[in-house]
N, C-alpha and C. Protein backbone atom coordinates (compact mmCIF):
# COMPACT_ATOMS: atom_id res chain seq x y z
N UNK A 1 -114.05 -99.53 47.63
CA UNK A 1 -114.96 -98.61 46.99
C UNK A 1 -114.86 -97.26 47.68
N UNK A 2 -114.35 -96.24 46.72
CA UNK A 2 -114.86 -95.01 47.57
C UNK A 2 -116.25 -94.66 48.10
N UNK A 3 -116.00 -93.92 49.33
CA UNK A 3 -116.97 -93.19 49.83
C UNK A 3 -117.56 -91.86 49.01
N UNK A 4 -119.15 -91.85 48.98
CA UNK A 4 -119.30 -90.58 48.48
C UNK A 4 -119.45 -89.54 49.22
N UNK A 5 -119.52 -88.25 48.55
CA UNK A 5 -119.18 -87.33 49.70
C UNK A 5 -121.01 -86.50 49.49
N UNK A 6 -121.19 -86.13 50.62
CA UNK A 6 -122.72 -85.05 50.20
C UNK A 6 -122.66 -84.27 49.54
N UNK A 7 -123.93 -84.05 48.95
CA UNK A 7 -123.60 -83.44 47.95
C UNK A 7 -123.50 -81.70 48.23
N UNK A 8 -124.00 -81.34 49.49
CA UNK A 8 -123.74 -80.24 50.43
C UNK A 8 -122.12 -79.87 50.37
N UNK A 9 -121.68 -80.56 50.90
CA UNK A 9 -120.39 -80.36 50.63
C UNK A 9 -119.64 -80.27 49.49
N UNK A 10 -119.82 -81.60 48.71
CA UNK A 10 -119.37 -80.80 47.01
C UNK A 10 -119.75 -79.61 46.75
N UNK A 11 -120.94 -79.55 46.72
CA UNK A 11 -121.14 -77.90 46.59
C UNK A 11 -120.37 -76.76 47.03
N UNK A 12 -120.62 -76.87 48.28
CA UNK A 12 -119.69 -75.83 49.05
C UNK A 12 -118.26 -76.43 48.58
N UNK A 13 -117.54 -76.98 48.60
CA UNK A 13 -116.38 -77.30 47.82
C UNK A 13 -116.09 -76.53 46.40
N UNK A 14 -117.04 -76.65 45.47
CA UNK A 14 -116.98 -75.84 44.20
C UNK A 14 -117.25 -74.60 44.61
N UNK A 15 -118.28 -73.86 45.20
CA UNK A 15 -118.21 -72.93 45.66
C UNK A 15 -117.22 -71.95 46.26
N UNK A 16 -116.44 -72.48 47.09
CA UNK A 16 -114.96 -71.80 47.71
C UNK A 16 -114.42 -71.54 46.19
N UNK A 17 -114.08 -72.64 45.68
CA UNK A 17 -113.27 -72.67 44.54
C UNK A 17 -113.48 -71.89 43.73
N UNK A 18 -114.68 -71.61 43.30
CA UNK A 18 -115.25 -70.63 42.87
C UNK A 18 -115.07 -68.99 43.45
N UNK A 19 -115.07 -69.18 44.25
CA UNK A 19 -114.75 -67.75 44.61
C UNK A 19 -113.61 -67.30 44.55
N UNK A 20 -112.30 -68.14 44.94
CA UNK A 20 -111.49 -68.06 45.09
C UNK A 20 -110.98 -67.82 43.65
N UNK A 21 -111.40 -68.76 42.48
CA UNK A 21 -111.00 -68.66 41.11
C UNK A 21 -111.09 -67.46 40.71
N UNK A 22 -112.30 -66.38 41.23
CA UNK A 22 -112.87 -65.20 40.78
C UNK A 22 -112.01 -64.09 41.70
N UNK A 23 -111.95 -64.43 42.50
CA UNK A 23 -110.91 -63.12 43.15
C UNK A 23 -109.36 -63.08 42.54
N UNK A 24 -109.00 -64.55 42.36
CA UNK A 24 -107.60 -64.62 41.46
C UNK A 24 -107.85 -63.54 40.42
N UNK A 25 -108.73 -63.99 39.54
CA UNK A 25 -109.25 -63.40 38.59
C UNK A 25 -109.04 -62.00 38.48
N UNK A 26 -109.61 -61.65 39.61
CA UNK A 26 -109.52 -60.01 39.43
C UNK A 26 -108.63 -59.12 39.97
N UNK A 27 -108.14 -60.13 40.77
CA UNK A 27 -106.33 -59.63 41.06
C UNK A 27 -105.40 -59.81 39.67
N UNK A 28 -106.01 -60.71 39.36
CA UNK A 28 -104.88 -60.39 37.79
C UNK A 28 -105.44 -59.26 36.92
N UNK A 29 -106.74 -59.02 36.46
CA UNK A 29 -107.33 -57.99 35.85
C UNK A 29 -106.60 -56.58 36.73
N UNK A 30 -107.04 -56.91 37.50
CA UNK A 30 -105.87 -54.95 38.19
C UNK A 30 -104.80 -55.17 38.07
N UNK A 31 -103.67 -56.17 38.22
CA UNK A 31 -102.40 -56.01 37.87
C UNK A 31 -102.43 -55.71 36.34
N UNK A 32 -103.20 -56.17 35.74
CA UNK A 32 -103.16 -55.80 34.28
C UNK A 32 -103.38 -54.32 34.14
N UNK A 33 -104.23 -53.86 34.42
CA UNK A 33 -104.92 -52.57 34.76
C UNK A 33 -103.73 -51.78 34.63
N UNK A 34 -102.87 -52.18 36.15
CA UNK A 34 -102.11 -51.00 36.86
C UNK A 34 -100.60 -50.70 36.01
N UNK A 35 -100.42 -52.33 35.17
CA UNK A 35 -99.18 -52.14 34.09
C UNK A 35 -99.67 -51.00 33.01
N UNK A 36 -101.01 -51.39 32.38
CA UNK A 36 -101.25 -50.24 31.07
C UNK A 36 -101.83 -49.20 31.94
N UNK A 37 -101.74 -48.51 32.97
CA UNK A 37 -101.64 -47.78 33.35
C UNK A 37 -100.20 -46.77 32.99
N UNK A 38 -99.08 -47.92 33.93
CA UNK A 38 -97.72 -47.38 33.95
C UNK A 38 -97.89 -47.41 32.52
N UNK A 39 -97.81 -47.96 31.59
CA UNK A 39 -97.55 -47.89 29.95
C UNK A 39 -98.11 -47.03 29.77
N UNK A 40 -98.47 -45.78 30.04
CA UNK A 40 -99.25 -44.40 29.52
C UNK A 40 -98.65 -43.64 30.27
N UNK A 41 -98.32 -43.50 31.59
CA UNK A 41 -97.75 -42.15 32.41
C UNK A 41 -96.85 -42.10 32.18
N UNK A 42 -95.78 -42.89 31.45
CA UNK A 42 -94.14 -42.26 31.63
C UNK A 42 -93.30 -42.99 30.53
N UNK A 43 -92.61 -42.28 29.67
CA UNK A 43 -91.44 -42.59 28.42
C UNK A 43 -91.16 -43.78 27.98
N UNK A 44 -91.18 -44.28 27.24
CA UNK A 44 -90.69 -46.02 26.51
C UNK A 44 -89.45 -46.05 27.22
N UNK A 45 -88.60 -45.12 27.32
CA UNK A 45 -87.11 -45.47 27.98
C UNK A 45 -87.18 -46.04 29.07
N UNK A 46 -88.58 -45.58 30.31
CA UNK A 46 -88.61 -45.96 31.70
C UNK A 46 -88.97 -47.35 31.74
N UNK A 47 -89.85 -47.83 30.60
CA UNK A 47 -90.85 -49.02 30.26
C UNK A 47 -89.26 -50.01 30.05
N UNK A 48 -88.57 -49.70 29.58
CA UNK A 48 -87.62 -50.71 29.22
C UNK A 48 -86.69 -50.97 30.57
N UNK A 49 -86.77 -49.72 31.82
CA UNK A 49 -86.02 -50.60 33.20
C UNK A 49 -86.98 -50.85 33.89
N UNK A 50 -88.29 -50.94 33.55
CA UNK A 50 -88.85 -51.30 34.84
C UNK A 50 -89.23 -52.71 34.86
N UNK A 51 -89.25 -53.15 35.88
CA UNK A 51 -88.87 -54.55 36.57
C UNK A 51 -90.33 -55.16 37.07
N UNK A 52 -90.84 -53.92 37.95
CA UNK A 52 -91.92 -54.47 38.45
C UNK A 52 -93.26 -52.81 38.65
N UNK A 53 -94.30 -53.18 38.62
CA UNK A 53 -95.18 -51.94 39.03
C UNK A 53 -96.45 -52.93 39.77
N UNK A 54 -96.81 -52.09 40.89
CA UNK A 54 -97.96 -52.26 41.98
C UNK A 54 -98.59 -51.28 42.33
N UNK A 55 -99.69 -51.04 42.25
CA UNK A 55 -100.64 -50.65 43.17
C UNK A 55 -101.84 -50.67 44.51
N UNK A 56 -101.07 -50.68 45.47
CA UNK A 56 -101.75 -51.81 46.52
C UNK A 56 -101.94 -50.39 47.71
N UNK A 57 -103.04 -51.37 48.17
CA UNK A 57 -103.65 -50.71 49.85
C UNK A 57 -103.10 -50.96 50.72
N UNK A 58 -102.54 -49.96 51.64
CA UNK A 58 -101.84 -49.87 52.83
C UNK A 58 -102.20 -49.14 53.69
N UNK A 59 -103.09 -49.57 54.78
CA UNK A 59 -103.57 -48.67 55.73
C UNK A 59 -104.09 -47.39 55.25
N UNK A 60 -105.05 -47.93 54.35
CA UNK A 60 -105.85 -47.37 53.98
C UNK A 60 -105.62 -45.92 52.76
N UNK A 61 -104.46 -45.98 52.42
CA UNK A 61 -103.64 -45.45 51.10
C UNK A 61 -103.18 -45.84 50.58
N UNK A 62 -103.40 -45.46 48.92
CA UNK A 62 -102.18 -45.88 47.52
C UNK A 62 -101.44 -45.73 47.42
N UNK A 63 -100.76 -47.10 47.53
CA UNK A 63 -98.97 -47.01 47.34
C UNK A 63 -98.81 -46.88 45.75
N UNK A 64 -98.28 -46.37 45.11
CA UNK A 64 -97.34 -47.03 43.92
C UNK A 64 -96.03 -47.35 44.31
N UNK A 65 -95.82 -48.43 44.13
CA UNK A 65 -94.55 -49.13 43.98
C UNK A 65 -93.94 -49.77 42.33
N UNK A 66 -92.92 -48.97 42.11
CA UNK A 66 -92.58 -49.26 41.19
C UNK A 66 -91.02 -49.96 41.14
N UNK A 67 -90.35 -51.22 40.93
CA UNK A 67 -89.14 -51.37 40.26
C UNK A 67 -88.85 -51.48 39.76
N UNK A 68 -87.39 -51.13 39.31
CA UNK A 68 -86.27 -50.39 38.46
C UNK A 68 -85.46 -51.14 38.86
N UNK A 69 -84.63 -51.48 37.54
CA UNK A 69 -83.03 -51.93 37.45
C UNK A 69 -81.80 -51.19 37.43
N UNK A 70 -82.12 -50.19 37.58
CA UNK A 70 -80.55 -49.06 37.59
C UNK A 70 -80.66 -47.76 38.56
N UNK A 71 -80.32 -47.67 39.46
CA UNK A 71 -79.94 -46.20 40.11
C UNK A 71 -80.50 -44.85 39.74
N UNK A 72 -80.22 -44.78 38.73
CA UNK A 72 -80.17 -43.76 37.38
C UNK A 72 -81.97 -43.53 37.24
N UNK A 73 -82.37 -44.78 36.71
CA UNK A 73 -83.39 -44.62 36.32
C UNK A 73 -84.60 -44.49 37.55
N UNK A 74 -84.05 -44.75 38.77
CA UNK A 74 -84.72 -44.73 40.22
C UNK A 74 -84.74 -42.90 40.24
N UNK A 75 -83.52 -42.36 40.00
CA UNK A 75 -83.72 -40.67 40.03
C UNK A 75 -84.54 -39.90 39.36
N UNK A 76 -84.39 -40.35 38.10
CA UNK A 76 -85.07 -40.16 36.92
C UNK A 76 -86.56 -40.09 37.61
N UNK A 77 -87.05 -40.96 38.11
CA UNK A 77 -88.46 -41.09 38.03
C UNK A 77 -88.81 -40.37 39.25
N UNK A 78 -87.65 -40.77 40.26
CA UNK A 78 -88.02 -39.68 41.56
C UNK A 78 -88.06 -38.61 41.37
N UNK A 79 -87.45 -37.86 40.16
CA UNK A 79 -87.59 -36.55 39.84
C UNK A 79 -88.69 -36.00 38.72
N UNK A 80 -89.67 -36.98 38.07
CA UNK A 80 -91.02 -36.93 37.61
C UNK A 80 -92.30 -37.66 38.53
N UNK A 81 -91.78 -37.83 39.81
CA UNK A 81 -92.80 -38.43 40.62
C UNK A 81 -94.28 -37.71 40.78
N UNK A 82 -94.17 -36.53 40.75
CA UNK A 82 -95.47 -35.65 40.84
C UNK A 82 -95.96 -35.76 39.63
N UNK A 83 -95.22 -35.66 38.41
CA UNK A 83 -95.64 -35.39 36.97
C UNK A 83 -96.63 -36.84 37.04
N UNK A 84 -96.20 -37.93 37.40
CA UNK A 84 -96.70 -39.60 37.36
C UNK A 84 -97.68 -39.50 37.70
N UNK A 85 -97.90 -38.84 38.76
CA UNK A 85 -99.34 -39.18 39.74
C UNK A 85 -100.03 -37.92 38.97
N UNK A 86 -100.13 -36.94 38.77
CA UNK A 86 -100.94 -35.83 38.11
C UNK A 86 -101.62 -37.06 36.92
N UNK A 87 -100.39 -37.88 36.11
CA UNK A 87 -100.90 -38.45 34.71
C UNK A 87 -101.99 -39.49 35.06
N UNK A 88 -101.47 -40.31 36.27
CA UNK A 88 -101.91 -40.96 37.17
C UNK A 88 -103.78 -40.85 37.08
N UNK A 89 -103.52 -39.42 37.41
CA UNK A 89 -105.09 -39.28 38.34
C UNK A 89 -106.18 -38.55 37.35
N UNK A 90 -105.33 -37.71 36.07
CA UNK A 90 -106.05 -37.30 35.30
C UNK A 90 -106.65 -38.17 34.29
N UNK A 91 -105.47 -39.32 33.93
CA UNK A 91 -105.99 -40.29 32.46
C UNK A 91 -106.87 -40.85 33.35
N UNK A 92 -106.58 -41.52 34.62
CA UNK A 92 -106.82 -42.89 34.84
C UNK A 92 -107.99 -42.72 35.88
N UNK A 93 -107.97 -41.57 36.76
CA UNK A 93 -108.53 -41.36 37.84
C UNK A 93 -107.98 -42.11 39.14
N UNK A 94 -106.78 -42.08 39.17
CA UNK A 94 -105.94 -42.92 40.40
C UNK A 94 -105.00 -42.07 40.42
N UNK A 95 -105.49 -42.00 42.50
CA UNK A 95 -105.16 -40.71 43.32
C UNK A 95 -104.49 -41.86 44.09
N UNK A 96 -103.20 -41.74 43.61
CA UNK A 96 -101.93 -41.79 44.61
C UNK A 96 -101.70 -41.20 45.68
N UNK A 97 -101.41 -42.07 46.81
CA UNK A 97 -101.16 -41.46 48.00
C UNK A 97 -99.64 -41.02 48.51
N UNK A 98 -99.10 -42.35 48.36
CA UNK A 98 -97.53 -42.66 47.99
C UNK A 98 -96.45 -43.06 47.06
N UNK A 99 -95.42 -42.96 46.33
CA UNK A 99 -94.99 -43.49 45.34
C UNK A 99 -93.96 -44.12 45.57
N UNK A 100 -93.46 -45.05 45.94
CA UNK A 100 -92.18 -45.72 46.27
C UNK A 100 -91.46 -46.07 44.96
N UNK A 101 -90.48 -46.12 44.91
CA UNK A 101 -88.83 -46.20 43.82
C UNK A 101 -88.07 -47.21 44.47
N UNK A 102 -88.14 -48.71 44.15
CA UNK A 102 -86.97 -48.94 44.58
C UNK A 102 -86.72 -50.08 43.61
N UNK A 103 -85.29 -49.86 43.88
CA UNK A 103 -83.97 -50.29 42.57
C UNK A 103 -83.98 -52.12 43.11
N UNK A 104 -84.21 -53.23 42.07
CA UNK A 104 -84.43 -54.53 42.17
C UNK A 104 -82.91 -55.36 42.35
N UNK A 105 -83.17 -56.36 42.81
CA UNK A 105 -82.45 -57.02 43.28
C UNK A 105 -82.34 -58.34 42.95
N UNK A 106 -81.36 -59.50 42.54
CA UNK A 106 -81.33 -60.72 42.05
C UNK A 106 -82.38 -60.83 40.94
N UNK A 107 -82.85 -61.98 41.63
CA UNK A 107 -83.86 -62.39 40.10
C UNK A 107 -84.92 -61.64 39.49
N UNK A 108 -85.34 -60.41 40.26
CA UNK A 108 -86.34 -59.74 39.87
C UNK A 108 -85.63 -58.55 39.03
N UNK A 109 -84.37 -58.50 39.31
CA UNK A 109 -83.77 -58.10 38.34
C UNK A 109 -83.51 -57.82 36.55
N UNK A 110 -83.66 -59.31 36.82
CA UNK A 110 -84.19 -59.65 34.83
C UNK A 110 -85.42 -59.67 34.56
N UNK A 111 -86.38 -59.52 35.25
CA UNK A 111 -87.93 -59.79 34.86
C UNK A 111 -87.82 -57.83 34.42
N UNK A 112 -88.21 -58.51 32.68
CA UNK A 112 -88.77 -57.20 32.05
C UNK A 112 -89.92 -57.05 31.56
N UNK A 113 -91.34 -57.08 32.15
CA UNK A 113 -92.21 -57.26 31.46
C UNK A 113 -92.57 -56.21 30.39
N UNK A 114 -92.33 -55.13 30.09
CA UNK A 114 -92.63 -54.11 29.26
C UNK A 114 -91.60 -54.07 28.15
N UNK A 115 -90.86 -55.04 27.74
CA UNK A 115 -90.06 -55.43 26.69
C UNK A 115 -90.39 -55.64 25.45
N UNK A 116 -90.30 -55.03 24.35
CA UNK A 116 -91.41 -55.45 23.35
C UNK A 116 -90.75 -56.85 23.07
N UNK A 117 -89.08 -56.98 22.78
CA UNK A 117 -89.02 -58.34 22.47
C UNK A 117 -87.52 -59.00 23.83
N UNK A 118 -87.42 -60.31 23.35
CA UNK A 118 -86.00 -60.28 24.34
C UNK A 118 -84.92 -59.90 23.84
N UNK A 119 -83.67 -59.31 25.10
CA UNK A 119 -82.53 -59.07 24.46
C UNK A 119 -82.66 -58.01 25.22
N UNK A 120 -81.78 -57.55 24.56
CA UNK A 120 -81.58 -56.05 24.49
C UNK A 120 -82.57 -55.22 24.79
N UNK A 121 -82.25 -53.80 25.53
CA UNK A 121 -82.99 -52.71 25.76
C UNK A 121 -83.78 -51.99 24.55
N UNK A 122 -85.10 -51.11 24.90
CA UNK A 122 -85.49 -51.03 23.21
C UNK A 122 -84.94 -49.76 22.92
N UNK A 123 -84.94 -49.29 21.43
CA UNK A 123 -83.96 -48.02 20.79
C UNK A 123 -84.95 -46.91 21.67
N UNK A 124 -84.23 -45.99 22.05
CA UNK A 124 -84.56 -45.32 22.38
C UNK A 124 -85.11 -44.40 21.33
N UNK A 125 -86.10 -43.86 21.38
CA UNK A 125 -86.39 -42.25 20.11
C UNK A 125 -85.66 -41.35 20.64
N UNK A 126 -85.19 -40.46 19.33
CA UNK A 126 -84.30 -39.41 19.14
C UNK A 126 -85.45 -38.24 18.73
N UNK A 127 -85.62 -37.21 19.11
CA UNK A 127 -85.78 -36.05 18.70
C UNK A 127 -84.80 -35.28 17.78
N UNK A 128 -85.37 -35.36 16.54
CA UNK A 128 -84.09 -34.13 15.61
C UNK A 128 -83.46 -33.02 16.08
N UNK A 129 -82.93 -32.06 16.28
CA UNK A 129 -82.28 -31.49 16.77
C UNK A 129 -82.76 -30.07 16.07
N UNK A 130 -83.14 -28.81 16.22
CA UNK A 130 -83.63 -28.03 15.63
C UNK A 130 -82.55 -26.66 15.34
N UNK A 131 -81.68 -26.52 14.61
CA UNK A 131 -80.81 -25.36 14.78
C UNK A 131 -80.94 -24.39 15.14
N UNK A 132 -79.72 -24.36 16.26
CA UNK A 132 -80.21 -22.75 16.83
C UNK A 132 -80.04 -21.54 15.90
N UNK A 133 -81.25 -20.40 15.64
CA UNK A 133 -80.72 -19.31 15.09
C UNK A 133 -79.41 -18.64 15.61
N UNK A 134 -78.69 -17.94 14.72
CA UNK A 134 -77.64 -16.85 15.35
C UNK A 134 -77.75 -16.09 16.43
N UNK A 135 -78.82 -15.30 16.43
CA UNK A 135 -78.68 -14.42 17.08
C UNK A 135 -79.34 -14.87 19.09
N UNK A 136 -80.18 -16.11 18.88
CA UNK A 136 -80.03 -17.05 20.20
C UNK A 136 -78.76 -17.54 20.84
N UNK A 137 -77.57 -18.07 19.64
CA UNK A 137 -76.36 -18.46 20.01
C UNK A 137 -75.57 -17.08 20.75
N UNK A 138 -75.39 -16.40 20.08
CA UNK A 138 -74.90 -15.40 20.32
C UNK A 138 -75.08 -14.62 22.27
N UNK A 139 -76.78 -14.99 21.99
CA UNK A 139 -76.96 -14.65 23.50
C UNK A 139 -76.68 -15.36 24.49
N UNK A 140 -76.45 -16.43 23.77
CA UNK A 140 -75.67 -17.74 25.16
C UNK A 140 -74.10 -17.69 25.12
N UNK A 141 -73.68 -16.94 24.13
CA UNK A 141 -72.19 -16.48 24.31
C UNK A 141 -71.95 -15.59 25.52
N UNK A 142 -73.12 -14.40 25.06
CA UNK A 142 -72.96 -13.70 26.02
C UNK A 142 -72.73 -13.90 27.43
N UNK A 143 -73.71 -14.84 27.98
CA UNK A 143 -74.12 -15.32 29.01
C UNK A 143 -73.25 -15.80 29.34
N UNK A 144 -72.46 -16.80 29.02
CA UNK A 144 -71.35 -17.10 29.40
C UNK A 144 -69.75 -16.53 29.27
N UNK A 145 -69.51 -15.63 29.08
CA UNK A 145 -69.08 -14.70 28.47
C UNK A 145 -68.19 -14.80 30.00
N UNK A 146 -68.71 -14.14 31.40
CA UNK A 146 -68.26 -13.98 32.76
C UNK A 146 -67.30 -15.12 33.02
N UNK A 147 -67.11 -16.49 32.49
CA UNK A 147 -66.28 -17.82 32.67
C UNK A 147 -65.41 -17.44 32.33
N UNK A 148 -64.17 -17.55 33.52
CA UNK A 148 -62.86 -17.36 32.70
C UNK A 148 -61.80 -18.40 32.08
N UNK A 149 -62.51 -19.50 32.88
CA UNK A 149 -61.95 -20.78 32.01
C UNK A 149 -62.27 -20.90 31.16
N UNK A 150 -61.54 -20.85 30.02
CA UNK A 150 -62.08 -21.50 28.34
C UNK A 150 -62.82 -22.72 28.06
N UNK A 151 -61.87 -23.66 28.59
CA UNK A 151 -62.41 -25.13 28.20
C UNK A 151 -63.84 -25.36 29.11
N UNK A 152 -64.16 -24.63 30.27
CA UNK A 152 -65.74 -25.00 31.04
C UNK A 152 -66.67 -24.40 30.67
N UNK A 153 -66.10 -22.56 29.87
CA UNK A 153 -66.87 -21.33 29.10
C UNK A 153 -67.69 -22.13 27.80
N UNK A 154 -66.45 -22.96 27.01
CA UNK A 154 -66.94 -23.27 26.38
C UNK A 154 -67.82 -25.22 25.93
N UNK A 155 -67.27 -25.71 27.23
CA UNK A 155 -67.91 -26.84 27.38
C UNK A 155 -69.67 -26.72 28.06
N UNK A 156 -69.53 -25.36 28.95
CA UNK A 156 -70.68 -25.15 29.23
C UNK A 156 -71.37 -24.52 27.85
N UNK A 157 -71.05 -24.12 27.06
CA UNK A 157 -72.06 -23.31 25.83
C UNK A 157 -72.18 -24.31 24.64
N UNK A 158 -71.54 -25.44 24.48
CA UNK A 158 -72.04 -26.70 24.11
C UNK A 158 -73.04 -27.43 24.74
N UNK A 159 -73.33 -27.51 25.50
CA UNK A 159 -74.11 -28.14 26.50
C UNK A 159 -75.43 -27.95 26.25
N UNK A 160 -75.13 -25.90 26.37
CA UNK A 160 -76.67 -25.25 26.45
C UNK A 160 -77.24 -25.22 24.94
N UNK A 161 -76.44 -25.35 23.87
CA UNK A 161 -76.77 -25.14 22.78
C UNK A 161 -77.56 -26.37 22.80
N UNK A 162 -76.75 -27.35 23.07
CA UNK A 162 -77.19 -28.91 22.47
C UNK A 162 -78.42 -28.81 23.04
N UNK A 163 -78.73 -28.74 24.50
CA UNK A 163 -79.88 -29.41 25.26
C UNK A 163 -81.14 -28.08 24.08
N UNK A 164 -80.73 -27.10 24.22
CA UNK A 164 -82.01 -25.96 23.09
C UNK A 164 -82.10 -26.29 21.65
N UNK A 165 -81.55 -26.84 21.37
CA UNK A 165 -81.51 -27.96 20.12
C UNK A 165 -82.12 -29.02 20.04
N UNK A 166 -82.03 -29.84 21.59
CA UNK A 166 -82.95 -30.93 21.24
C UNK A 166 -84.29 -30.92 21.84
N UNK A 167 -84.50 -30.00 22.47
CA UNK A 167 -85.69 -29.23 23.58
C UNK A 167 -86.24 -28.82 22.51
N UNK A 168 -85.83 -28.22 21.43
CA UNK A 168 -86.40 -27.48 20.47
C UNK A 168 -87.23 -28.35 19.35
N UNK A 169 -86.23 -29.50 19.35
CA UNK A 169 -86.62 -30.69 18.28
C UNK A 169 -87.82 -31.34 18.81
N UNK A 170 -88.00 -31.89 20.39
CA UNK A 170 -88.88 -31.96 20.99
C UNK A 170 -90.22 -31.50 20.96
N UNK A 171 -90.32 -30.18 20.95
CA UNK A 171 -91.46 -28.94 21.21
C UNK A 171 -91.88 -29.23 19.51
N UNK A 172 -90.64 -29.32 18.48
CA UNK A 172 -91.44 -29.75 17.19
C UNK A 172 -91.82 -30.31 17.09
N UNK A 173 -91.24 -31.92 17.55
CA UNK A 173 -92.12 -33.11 17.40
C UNK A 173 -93.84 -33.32 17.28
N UNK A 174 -93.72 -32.32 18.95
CA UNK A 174 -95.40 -32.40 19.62
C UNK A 174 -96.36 -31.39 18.98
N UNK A 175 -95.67 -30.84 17.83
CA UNK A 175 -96.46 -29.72 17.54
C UNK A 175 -97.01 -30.79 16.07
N UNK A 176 -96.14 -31.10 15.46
CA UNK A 176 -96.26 -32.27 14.09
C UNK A 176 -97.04 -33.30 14.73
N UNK A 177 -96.82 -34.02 15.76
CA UNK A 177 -97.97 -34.94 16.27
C UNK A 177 -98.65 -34.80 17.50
N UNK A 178 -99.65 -34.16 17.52
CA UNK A 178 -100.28 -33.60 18.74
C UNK A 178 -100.57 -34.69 19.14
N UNK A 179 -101.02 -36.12 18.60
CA UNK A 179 -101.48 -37.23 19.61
C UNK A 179 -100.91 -38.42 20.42
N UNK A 180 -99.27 -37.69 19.88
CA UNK A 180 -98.80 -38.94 20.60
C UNK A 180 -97.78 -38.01 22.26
């Protein structure tokens, strides 16, 4: 026959458990938090390499830690890192202290949680391309005009056209949908 146990102790038994169930709890509610967080500060393109996102206390400052599956996309973000935390602190009211970037490794590798489905990476959006007037082209002729190599004179004035073309398509976009 088993022994019964007091009922002091069951108690306190459910109790731990209880607490413990509830702090799980709300460690998963902030990881939830801190993903639709990242899902608002930065591009569907970034959402499709990122691997992993954290926000944790470290001697008494906010880390963001974010991973990434590609090199590329580690620069990318190191080079909107301020833009992140401004979006960070204005939507959300989370004042980043630190932002760490680092590029994943083995199995954490394939973990995509921001995937809408499996497979494949998602389509990226295209901005239309807005034609440059003449007399804009013209001034980027100019400008380049000083190149005496042909093929870089004019590989560089493709370049600049394209990127004011799609910079341009861009700036339309946000003007046609102010809310997204």
């Amino acid at each position: 026959m088993a022994s019964m146990m007091p009922f002091s102790s069951v108690l306190q038994k459910t109790l731990r458990s209880t607490a413990t169930s509830s702090e799980l709890a709300a460690k998963a509610a902030r990881a939830n938090k801190v993903k639709q967080m990242w899902r608002h500060a930065v591009e569907p393109v970034f959402l499709d390499h990122t691997n992993a996102v954290y926000i944790i206390n470290e001697h008494g400052a906010k880390v963001l830690i974010v991973y990434v599956d590609d090199s590329l996309f580690a620069a990318e973000l190191d080079a909107r890192r301020e833009l992140i935390r401004m979006k960070l602190l204005a939507r959300f009211n989370e004042d980043i202290d630190e932002f760490r970037i680092i590029i994943s490794r083995g199995k954490m590798k394939k973990n995509y949680p921001f995937r809408a489905q499996e497979g494949g990476p998602l389509p990226a959006e295209r901005a239309q391309r807005v034609p440059m007037p003449p007399e804009k082209r013209a001034q980027l002729e100019r400008q380049c005009a000083p190149i005496k190599d042909e093929r870089l004179r004019e590989a560089l004035l493709r370049a600049m056209i394209s990127d004011l073309e799609w910079k341009s398509g861009v700036e339309k976009e946000k003007r046609d949908n102010p809310l997204s």
